[in-house]
Protein backbone atom coordinates (compact mmCIF):
# COMPACT_ATOMS: atom_id res chain seq x y z
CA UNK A 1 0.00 0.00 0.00
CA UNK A 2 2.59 2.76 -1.26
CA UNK A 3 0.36 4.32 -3.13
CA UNK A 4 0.83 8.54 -2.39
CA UNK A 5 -2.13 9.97 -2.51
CA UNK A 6 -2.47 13.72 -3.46
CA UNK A 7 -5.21 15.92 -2.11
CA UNK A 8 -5.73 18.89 0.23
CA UNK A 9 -4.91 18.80 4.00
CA UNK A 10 -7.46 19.75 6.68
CA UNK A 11 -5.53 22.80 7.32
CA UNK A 12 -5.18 23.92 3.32
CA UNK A 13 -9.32 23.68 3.27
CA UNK A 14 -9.63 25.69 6.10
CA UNK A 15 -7.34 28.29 5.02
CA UNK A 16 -8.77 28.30 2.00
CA UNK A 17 -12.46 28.80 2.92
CA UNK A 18 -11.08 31.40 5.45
CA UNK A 19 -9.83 33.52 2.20
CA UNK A 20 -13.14 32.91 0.75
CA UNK A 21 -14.99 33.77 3.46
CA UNK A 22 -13.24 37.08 4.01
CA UNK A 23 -13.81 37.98 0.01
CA UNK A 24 -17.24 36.74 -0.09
CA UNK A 25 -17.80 39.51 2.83
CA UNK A 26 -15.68 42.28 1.81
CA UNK A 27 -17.88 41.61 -2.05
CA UNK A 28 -21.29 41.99 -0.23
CA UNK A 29 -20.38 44.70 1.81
CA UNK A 30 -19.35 47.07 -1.44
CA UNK A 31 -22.98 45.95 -2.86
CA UNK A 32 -25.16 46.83 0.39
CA UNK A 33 -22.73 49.96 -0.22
CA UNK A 34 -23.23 50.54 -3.66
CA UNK A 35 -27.28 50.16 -3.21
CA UNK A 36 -27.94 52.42 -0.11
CA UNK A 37 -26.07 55.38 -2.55
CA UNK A 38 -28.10 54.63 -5.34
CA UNK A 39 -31.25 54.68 -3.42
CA UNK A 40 -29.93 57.78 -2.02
CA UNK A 41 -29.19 59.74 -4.92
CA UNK A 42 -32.74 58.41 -6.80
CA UNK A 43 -34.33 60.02 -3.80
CA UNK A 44 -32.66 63.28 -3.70
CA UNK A 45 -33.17 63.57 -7.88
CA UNK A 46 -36.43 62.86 -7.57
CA UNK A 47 -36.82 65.07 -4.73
CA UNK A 48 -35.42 67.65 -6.10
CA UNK A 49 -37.78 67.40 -9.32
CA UNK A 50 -40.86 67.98 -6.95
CA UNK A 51 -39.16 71.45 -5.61
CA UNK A 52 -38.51 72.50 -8.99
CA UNK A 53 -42.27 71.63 -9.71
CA UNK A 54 -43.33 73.28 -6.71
CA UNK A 55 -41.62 76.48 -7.50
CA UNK A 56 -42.56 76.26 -11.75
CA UNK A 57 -46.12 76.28 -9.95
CA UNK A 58 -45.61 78.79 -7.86
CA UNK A 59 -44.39 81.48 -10.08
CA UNK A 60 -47.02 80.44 -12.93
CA UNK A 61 -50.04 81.51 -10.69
CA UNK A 62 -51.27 85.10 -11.26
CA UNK A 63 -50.74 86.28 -7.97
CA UNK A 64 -47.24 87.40 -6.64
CA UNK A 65 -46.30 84.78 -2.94
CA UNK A 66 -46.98 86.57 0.20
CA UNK A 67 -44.36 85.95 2.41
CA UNK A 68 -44.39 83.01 4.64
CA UNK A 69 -44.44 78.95 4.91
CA UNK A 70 -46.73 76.95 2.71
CA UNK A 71 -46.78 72.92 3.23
CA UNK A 72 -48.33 70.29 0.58
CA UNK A 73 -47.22 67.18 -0.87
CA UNK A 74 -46.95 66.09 -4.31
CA UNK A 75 -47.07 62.14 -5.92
CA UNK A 76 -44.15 61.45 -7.84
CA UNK A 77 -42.59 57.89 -8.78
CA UNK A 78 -45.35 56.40 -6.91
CA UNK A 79 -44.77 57.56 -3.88
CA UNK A 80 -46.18 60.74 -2.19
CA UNK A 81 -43.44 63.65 -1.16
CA UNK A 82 -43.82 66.51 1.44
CA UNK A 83 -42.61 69.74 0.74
CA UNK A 84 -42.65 72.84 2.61
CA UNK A 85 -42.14 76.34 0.88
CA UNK A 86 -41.09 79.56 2.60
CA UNK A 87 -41.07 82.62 0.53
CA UNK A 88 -39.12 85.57 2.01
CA UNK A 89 -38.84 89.24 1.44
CA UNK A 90 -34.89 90.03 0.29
CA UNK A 91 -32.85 93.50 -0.36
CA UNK A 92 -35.11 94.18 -3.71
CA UNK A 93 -38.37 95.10 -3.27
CA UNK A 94 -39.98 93.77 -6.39
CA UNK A 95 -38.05 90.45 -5.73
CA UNK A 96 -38.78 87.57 -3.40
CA UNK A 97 -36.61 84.59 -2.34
CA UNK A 98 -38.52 81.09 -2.67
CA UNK A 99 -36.87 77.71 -0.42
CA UNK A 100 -38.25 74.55 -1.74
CA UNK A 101 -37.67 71.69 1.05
CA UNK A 102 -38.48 67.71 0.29
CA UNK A 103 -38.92 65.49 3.02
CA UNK A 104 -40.27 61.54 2.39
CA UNK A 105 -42.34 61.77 5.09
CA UNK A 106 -44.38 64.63 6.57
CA UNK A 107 -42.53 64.50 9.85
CA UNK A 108 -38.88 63.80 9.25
CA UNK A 109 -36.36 66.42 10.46
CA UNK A 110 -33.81 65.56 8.07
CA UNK A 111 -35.02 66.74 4.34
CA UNK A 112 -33.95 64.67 1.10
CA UNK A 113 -33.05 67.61 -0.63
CA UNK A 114 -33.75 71.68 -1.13
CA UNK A 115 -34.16 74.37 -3.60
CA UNK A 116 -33.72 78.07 -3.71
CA UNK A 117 -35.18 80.49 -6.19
CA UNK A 118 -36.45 83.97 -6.98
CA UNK A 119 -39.91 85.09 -8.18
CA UNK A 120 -39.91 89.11 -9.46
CA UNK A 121 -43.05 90.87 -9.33
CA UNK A 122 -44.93 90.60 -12.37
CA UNK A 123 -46.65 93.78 -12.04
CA UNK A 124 -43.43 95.86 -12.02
CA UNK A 125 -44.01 99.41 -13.16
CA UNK A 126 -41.20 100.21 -16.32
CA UNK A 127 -39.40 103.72 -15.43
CA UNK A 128 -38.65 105.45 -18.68
């Protein structure tokens, strides 16, 4: 019974599924990764497309914004955002500053994203 016999020690297999081990959890860490900044920067785009909506609708009514805080919500990709807009008086009277805030739900502190722009009075009087 000479025959040698070729094949993998205990200790080689446990190495070896030790290396394995250690890559399968380093690979499914940089997915999990990879997903939660995906989902995070779908949210935010989307986001920020309802407060660009929000404002569009805003300066397309007849009326020029009072000052002060306005909250609604609006559906988008199936899912229903919250927004809150505060319009603000600024250095130019005939000018007024419009923040845009997106939230996923209706009482979260922390908002997905924001947006900041500037209505002018429609109604401004030409000086000649």
């Amino acid at each position: 019974m000479n025959k040698s016999v070729k094949a993998f020690t205990l200790l080689e297999v446990l190495i070896a599924m030790a290396i394995f081990s250690t890559a399968a959890v380093g690979l499914l860490s940089s997915i999990t990764s990879y997903q939660q900044v995906q989902l995070t920067a779908s949210q935010r785009t989307i986001g920020h497309l309802v407060a660009m909506n929000q404002l569009a609708e805003t300066r397309l009514k007849k009326s020029w914004p009072n000052v002060g805080v306005t909250r609604g919500e609006a559906e988008m990709a199936n899912k229903t955002w919250y927004w809150t807009q505060t319009v603000s008086k600024t250095s130019e009277k005939n000018l007024r500053q419009v923040d845009v805030e997106v939230r996923l739900e209706r009482e979260d502190e922390l908002k997905v994203t924001s947006f900041i722009g500037f209505i002018a009075n429609k109604r401004i009087k030409s000086t000649p």
